[in-house]
PDB file of N, CA and C in Angstrom:
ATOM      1  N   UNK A   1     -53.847 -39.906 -60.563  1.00  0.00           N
ATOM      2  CA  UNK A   1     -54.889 -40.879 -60.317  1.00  0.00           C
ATOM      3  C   UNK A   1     -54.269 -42.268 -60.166  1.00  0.00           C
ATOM      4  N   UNK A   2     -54.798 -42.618 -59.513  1.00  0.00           N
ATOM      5  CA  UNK A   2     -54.122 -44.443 -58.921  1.00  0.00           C
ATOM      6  C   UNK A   2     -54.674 -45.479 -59.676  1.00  0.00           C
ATOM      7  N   UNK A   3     -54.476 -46.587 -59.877  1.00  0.00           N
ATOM      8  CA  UNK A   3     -55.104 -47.573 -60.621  1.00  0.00           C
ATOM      9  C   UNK A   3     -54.880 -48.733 -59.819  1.00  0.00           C
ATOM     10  N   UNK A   4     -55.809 -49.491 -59.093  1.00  0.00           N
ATOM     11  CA  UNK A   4     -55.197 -50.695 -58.411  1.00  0.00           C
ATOM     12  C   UNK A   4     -54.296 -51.850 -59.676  1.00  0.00           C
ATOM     13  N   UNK A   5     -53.767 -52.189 -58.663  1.00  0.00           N
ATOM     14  CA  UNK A   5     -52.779 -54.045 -59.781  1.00  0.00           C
ATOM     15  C   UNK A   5     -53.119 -55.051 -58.644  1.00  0.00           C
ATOM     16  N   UNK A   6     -53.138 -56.024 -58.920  1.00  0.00           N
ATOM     17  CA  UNK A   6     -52.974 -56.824 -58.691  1.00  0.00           C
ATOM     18  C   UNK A   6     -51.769 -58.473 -58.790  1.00  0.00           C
ATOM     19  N   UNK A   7     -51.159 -58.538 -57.432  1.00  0.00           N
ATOM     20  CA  UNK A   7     -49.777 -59.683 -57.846  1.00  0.00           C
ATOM     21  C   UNK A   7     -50.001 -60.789 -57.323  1.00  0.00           C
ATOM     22  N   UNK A   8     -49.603 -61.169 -57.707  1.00  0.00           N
ATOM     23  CA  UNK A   8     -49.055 -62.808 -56.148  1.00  0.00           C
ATOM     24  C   UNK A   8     -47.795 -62.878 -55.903  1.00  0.00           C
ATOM     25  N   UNK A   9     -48.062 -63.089 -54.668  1.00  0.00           N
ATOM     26  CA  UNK A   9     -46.407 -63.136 -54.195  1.00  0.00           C
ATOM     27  C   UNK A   9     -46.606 -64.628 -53.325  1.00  0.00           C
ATOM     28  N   UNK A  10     -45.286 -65.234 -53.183  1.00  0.00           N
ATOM     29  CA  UNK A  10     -44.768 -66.429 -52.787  1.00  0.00           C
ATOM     30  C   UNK A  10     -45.143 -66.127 -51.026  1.00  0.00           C
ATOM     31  N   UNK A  11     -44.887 -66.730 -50.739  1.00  0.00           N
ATOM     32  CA  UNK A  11     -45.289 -66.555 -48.973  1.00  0.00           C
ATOM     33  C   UNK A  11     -44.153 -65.833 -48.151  1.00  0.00           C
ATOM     34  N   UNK A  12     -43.163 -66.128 -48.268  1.00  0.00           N
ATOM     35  CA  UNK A  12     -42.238 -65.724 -48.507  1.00  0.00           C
ATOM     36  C   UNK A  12     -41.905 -64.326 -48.552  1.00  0.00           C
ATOM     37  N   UNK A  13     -42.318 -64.062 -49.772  1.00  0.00           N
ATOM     38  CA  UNK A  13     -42.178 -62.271 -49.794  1.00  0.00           C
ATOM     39  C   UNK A  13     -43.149 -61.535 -49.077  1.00  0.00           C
ATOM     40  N   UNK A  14     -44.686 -62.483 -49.212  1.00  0.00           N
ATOM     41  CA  UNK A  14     -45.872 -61.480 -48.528  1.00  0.00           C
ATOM     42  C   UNK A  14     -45.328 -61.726 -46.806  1.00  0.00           C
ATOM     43  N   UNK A  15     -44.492 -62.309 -46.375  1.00  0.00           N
ATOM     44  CA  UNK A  15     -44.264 -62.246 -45.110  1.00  0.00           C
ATOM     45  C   UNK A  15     -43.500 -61.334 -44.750  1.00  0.00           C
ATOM     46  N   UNK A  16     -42.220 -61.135 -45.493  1.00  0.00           N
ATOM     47  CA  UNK A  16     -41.490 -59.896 -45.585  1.00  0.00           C
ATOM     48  C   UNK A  16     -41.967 -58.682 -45.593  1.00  0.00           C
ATOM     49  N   UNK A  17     -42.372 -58.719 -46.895  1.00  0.00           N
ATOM     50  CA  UNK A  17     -43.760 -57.510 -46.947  1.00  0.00           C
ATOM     51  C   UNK A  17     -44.455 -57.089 -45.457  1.00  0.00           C
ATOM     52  N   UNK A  18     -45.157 -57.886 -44.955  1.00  0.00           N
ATOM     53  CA  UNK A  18     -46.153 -57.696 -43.446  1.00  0.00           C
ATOM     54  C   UNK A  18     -45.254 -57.222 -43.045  1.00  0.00           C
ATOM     55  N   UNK A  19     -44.292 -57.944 -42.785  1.00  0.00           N
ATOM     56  CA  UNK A  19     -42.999 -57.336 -41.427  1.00  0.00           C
ATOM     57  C   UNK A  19     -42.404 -55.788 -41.853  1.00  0.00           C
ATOM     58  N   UNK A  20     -42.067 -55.614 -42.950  1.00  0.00           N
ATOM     59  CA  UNK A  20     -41.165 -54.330 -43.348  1.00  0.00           C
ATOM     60  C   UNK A  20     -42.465 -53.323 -43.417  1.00  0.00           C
ATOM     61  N   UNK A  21     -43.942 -53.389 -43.493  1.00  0.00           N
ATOM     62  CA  UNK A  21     -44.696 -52.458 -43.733  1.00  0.00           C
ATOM     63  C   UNK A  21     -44.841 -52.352 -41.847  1.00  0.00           C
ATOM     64  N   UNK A  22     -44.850 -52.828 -41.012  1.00  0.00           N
ATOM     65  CA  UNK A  22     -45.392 -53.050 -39.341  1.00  0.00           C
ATOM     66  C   UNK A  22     -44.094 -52.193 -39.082  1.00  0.00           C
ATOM     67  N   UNK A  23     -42.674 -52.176 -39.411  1.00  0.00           N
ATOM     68  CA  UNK A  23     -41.427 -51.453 -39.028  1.00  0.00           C
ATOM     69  C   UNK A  23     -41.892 -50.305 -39.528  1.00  0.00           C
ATOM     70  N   UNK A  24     -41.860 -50.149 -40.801  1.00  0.00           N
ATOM     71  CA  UNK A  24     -42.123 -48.841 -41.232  1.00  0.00           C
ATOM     72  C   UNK A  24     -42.901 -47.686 -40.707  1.00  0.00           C
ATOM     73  N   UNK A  25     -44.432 -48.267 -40.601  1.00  0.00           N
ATOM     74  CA  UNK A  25     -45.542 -48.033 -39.965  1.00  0.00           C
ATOM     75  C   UNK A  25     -46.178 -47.090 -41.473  1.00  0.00           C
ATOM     76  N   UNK A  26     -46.246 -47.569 -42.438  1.00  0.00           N
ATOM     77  CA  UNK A  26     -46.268 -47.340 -43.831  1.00  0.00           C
ATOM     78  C   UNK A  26     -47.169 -48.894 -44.585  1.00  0.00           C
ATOM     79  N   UNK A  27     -48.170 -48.267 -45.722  1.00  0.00           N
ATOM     80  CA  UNK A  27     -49.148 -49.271 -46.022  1.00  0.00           C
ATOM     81  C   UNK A  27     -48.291 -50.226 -46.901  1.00  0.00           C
ATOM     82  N   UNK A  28     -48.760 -51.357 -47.593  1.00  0.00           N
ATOM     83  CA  UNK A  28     -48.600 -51.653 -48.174  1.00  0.00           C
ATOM     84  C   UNK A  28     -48.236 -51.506 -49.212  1.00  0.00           C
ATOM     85  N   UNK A  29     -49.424 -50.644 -50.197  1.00  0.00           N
ATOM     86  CA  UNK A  29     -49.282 -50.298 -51.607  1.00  0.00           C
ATOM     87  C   UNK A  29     -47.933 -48.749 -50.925  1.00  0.00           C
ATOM     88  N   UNK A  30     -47.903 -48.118 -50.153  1.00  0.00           N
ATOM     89  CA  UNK A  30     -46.635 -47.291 -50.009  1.00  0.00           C
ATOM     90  C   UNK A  30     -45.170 -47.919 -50.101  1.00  0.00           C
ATOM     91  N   UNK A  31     -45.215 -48.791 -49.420  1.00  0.00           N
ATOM     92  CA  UNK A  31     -43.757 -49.414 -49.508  1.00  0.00           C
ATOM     93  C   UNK A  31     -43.856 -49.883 -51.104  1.00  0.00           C
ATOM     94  N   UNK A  32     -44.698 -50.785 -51.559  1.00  0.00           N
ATOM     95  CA  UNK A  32     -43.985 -51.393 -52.878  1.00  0.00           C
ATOM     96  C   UNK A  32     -44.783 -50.022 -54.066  1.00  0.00           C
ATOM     97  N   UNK A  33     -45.290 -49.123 -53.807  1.00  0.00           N
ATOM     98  CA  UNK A  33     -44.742 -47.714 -54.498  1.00  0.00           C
ATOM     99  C   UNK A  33     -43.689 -47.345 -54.411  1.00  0.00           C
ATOM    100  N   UNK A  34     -42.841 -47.339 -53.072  1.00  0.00           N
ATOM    101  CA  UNK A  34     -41.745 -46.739 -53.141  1.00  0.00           C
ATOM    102  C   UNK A  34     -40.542 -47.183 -53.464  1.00  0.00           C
ATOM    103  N   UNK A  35     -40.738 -48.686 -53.352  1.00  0.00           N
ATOM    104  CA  UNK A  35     -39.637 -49.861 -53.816  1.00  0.00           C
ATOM    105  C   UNK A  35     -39.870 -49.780 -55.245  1.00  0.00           C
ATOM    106  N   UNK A  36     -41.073 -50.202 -56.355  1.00  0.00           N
ATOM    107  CA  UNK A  36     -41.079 -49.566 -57.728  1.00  0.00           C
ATOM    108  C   UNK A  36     -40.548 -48.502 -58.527  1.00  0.00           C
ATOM    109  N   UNK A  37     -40.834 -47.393 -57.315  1.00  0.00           N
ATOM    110  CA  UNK A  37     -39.765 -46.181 -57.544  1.00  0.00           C
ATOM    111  C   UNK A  37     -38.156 -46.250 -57.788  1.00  0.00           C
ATOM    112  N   UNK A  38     -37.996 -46.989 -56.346  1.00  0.00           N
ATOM    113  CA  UNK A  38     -36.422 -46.595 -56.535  1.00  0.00           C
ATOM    114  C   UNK A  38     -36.047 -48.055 -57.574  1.00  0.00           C
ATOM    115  N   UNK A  39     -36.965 -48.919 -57.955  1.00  0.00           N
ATOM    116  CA  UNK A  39     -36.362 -50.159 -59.020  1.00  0.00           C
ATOM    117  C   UNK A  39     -36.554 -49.311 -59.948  1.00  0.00           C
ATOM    118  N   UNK A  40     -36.879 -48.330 -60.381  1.00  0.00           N
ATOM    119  CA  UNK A  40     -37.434 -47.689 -62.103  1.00  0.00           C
ATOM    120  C   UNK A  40     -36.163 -46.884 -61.839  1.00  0.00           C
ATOM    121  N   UNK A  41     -36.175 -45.971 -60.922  1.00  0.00           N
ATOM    122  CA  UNK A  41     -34.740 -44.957 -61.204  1.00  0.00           C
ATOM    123  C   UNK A  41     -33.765 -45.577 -61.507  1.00  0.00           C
ATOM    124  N   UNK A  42     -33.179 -46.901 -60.966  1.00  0.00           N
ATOM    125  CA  UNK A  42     -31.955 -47.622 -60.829  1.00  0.00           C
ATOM    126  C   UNK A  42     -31.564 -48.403 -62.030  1.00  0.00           C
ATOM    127  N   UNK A  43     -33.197 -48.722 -62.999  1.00  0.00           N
ATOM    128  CA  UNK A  43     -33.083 -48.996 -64.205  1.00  0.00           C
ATOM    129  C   UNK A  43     -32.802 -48.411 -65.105  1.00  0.00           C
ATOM    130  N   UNK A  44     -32.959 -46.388 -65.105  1.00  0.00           N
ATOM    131  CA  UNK A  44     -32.813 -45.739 -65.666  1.00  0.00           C
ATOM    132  C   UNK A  44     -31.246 -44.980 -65.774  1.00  0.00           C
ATOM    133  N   UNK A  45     -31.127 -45.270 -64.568  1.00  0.00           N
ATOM    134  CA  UNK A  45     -29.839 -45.024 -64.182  1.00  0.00           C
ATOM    135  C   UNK A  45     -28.738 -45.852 -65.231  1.00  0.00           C
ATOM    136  N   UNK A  46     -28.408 -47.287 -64.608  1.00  0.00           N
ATOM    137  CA  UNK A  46     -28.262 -48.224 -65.567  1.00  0.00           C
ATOM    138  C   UNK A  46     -28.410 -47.931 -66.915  1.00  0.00           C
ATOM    139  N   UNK A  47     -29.311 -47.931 -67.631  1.00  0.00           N
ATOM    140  CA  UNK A  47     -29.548 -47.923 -69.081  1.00  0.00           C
ATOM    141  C   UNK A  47     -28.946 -46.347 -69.150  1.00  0.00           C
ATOM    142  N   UNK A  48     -29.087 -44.955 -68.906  1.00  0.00           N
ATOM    143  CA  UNK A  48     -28.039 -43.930 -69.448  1.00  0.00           C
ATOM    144  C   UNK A  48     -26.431 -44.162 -69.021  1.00  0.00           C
ATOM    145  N   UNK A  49     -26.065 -44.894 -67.833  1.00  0.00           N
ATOM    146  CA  UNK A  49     -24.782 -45.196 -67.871  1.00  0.00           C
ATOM    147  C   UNK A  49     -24.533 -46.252 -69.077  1.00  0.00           C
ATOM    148  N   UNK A  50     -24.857 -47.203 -69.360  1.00  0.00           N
ATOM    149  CA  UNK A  50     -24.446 -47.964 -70.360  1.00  0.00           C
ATOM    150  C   UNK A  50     -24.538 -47.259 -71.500  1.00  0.00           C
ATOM    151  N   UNK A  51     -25.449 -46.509 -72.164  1.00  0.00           N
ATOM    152  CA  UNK A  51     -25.257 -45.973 -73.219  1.00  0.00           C
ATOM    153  C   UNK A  51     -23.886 -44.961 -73.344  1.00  0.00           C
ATOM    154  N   UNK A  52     -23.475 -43.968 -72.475  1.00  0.00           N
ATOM    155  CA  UNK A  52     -22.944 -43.603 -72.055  1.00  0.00           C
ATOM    156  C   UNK A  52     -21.665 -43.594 -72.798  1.00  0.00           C
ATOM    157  N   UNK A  53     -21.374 -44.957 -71.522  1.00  0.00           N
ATOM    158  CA  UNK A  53     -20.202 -45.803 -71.692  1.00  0.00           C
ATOM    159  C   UNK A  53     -20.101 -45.850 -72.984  1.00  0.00           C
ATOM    160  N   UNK A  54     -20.768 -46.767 -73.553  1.00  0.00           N
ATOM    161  CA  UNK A  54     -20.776 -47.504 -75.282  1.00  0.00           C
ATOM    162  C   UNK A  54     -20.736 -46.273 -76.085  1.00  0.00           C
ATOM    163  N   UNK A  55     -20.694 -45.241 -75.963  1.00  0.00           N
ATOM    164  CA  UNK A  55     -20.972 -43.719 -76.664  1.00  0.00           C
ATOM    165  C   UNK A  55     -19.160 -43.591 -76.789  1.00  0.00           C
ATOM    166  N   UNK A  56     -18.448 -43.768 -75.516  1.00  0.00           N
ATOM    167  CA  UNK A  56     -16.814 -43.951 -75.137  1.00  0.00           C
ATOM    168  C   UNK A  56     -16.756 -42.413 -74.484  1.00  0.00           C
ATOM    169  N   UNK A  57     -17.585 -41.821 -73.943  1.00  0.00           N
ATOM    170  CA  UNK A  57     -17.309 -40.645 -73.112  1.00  0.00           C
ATOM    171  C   UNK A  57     -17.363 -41.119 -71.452  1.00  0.00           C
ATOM    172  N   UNK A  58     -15.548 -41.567 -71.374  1.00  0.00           N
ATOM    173  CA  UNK A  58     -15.268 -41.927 -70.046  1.00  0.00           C
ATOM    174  C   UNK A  58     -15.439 -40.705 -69.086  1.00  0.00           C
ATOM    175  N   UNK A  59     -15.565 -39.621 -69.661  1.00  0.00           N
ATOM    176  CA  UNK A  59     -15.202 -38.463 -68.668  1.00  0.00           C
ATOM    177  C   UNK A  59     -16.675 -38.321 -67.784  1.00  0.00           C
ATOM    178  N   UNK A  60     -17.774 -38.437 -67.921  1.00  0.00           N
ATOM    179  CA  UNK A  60     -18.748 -38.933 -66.835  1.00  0.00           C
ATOM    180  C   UNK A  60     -18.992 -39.780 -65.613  1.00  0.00           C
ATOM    181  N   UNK A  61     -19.300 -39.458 -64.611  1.00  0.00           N
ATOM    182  CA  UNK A  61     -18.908 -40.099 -63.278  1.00  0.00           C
ATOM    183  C   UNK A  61     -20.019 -40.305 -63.180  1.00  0.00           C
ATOM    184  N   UNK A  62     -20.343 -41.408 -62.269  1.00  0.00           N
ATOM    185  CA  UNK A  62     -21.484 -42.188 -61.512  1.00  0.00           C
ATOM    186  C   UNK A  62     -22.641 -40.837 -61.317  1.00  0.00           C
ATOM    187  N   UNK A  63     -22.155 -39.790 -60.355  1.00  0.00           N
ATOM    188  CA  UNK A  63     -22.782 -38.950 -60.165  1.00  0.00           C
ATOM    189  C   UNK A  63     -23.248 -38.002 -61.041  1.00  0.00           C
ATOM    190  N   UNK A  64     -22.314 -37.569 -62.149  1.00  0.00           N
ATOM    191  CA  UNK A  64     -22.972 -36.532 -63.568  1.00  0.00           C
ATOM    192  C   UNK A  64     -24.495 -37.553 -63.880  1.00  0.00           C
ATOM    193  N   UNK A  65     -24.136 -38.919 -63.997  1.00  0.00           N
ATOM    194  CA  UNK A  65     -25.163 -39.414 -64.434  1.00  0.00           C
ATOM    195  C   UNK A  65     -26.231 -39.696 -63.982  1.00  0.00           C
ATOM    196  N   UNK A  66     -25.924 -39.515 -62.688  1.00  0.00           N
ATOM    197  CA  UNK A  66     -27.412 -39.541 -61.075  1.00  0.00           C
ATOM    198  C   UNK A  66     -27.509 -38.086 -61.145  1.00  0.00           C
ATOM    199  N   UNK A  67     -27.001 -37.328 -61.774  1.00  0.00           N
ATOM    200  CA  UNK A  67     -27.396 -35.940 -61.779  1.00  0.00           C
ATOM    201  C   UNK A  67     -28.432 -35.827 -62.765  1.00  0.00           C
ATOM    202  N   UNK A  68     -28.339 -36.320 -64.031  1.00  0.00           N
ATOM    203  CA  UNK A  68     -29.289 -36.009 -65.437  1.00  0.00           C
ATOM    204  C   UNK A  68     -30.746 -37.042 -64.613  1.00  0.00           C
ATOM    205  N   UNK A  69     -30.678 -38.394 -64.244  1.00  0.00           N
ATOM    206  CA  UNK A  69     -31.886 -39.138 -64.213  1.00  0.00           C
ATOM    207  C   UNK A  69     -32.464 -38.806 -62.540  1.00  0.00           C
ATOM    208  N   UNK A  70     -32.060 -37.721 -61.825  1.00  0.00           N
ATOM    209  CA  UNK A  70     -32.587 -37.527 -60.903  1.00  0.00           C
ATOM    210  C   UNK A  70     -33.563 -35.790 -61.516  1.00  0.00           C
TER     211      UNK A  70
END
């Protein structure tokens, strides 16, 4: 189930926005769904590599760890 939000954006971005949704040929709320998406994975990503790391198990590669948060 969807829940609308509501943002403001600078002019700036909502112009970007218009333009990259008209290339796409993709709505609005799709693109910054799908941009939310890949900002949440990349955060998650991030935060199990750092723990990781700080754990001192060098033997994990970029990819073992895009393997567990994918």
């Amino acid at each position: 189930m969807s829940q609308p939000i509501t943002i403001d954006l600078p002019e700036e971005t909502r112009a970007a926005l218009d333009k990259a949704v008209r290339e796409e040929g993709i709505s609005q709320s799709e693109l910054i769904e799908k941009a939310l998406k890949d900002y949440l994975f990349i955060r998650r990503f991030r935060s199990l590599r750092e723990r990781l790391m700080a754990e001192g198990s060098g033997s994990y590669t970029d990819q073992d760890i895009f393997d567990q948060v994918s």
